[in-house]
Protein backbone atom coordinates (compact mmCIF):
# COMPACT_ATOMS: atom_id res chain seq x y z
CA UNK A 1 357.07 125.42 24.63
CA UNK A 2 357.31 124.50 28.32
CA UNK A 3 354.33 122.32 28.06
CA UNK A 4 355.75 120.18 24.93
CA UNK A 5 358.68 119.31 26.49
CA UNK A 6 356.72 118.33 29.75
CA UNK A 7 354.48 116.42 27.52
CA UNK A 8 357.73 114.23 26.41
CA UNK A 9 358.35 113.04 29.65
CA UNK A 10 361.18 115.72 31.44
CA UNK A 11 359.11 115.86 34.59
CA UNK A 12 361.17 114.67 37.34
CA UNK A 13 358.73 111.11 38.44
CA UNK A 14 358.46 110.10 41.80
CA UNK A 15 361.76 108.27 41.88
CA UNK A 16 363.60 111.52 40.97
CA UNK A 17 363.34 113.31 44.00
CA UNK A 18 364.68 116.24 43.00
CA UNK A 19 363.47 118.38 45.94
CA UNK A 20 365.49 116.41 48.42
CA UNK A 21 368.68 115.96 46.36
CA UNK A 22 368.20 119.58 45.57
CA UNK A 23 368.44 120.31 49.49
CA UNK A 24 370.91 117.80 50.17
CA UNK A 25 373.26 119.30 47.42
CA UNK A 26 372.76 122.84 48.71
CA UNK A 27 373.63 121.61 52.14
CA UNK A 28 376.99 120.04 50.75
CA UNK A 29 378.00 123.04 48.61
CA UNK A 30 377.11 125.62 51.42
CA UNK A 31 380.28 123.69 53.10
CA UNK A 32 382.86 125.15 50.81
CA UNK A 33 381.02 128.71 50.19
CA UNK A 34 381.02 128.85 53.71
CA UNK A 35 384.63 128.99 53.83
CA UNK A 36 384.67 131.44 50.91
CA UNK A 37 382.62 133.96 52.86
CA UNK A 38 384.16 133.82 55.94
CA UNK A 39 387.64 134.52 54.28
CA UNK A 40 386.44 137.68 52.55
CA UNK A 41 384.51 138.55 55.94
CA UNK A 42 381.55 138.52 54.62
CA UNK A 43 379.83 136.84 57.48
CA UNK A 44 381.22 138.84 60.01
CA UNK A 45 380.10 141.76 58.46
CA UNK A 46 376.25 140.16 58.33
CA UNK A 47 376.59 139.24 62.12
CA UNK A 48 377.81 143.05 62.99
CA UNK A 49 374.52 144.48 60.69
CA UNK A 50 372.16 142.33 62.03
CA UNK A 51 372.83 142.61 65.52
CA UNK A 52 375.98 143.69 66.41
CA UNK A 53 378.42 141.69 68.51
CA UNK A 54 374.90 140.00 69.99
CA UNK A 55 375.04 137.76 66.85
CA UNK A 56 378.13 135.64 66.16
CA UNK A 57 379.16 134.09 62.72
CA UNK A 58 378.47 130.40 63.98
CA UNK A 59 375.03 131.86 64.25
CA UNK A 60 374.81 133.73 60.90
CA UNK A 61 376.57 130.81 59.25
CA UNK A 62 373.85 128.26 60.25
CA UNK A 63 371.58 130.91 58.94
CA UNK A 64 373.14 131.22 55.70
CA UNK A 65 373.50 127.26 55.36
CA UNK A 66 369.58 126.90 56.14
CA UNK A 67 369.08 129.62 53.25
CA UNK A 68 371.09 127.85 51.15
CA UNK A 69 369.92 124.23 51.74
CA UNK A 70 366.60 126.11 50.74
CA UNK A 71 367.85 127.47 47.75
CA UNK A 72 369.02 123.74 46.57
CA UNK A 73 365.33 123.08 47.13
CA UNK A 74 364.33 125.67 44.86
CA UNK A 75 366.97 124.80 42.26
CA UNK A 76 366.04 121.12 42.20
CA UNK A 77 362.33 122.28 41.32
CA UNK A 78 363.35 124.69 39.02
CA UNK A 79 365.79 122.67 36.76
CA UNK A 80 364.01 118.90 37.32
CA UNK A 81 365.91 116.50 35.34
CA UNK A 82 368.44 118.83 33.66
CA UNK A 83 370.10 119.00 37.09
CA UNK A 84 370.91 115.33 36.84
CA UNK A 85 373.34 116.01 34.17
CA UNK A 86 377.00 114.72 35.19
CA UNK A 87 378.29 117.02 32.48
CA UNK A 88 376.70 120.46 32.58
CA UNK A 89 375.21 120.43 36.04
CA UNK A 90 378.06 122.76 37.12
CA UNK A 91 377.44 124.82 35.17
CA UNK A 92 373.56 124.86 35.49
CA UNK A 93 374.67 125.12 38.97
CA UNK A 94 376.80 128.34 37.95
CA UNK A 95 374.36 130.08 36.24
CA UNK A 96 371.91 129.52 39.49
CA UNK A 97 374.38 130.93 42.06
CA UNK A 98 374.76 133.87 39.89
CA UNK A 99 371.15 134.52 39.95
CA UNK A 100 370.87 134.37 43.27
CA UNK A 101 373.43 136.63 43.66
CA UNK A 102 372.10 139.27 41.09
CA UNK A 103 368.46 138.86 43.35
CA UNK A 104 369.23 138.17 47.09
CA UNK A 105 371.45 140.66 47.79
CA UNK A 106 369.76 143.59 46.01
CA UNK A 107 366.64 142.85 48.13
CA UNK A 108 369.39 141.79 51.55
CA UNK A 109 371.10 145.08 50.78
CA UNK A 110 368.43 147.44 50.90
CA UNK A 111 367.33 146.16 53.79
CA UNK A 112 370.21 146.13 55.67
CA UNK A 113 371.23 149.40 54.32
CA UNK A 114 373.94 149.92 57.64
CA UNK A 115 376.44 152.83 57.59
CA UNK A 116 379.45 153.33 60.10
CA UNK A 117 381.40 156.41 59.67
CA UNK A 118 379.99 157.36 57.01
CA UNK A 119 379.98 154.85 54.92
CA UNK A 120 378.21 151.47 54.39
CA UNK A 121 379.28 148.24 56.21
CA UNK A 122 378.97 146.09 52.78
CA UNK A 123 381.48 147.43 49.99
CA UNK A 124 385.14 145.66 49.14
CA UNK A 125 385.82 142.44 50.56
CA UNK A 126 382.26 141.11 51.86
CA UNK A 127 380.79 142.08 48.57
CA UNK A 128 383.73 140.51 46.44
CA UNK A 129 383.26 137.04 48.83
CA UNK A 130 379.56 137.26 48.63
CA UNK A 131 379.74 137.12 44.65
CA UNK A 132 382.35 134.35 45.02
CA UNK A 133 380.34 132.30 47.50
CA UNK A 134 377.53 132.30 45.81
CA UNK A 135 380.00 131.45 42.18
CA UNK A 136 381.84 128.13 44.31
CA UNK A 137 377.51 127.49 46.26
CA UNK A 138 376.20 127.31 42.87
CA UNK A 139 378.99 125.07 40.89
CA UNK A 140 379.19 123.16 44.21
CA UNK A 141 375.13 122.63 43.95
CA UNK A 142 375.32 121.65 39.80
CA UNK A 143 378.44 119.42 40.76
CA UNK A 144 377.00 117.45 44.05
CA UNK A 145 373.23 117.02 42.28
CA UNK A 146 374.09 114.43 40.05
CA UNK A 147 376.37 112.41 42.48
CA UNK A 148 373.79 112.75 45.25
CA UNK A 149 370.76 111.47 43.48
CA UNK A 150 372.93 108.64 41.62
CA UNK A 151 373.42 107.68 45.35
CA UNK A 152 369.44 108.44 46.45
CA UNK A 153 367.83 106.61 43.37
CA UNK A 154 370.58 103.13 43.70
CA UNK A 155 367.92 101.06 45.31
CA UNK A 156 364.37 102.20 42.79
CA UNK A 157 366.47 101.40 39.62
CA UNK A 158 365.79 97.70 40.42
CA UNK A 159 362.29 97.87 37.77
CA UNK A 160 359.85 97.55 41.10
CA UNK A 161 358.49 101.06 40.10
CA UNK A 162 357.03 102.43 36.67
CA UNK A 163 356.17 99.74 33.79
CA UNK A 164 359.16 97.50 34.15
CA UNK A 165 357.59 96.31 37.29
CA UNK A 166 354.53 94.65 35.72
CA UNK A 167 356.67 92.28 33.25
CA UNK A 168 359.00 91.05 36.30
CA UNK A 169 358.83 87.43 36.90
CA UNK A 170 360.65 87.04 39.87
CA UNK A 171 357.60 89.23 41.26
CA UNK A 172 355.50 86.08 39.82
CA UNK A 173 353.53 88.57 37.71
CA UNK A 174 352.68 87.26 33.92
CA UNK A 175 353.02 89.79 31.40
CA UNK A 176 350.70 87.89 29.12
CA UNK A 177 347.94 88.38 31.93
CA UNK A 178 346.06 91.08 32.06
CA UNK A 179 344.96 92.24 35.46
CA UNK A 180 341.75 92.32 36.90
């Protein structure tokens, strides 16, 4: 099935870019799940289980940003040109986050698996903010994808690429000529 519809032309071309918007959109919707997390303290309680009071949360929100910026990578490449939809891309972008946030921190979690007084460092708050970062990250991604690469692709819509560019006559080519 995947191969059909690749065969009908849904393959982001060169003049899609989606990798780039993809990382440029996860870098604009970190901003506001950035906020999200550090209200439900979720990145304060990431700084204390990775290194204490060594780490601060400028540091692990940088960290998380990066992660996420690569995670808009990753969603550009995964969706192609259904993440250029103006009207579902939130909701593509929805439905991304919340992946992420059923995979990441499952893996994060076990990993970090920190207990103070007997009991572990992520439950209540963090975990609540986590899910809700990752809910406003990924309808902040599907929302910012479509505006982004409208704004990235403004100057290649002008036919110099793909097969409007042969028949353009203020490039002084003659589509009745063949080349060669």
């Amino acid at each position: 099935m995947l191969s059909m519809v690749r065969a009908h032309g849904l393959d982001p071309g060169p003049t899609q870019r989606p990798l780039t918007v993809g990382a440029l959109a996860g870098l604009v919707a970190a901003l506001p799940a950035m906020a999200v997390l550090d209200g439900f303290g979720w990145l304060e309680a990431l700084a204390h289980s990775i290194g204490g009071d060594a780490i601060g949360s400028l540091a692990v929100a940088l960290g998380c940003a990066v992660v996420l910026t690569m995670a808009g990578t990753l969603y550009g490449l995964a969706f192609g040109r259904g993440a250029n939809d103006p009207l579902g891309g939130w909701l593509f972008g929805l439905a991304f986050g919340f992946l992420l946030w059923m995979l990441v921190p499952v893996a994060l979690l076990q990993w970090l698996s920190v207990v103070e007084n007997g009991r572990p460092v992520f439950i209540g708050r963090p975990v609540m903010g986590l899910l809700l970062g990752s809910l406003v990250w990924g309808a902040g991604l599907g929302a910012a994808f479509p505006v982004l690469h409208r704004r990235l692709r403004a100057g290649l819509d002008d036919g110099g690429v793909g097969p409007d560019a042969a028949a353009m006559p203020e490039l002084g080519r003659d589509p009745k000529k063949a080349p060669g």
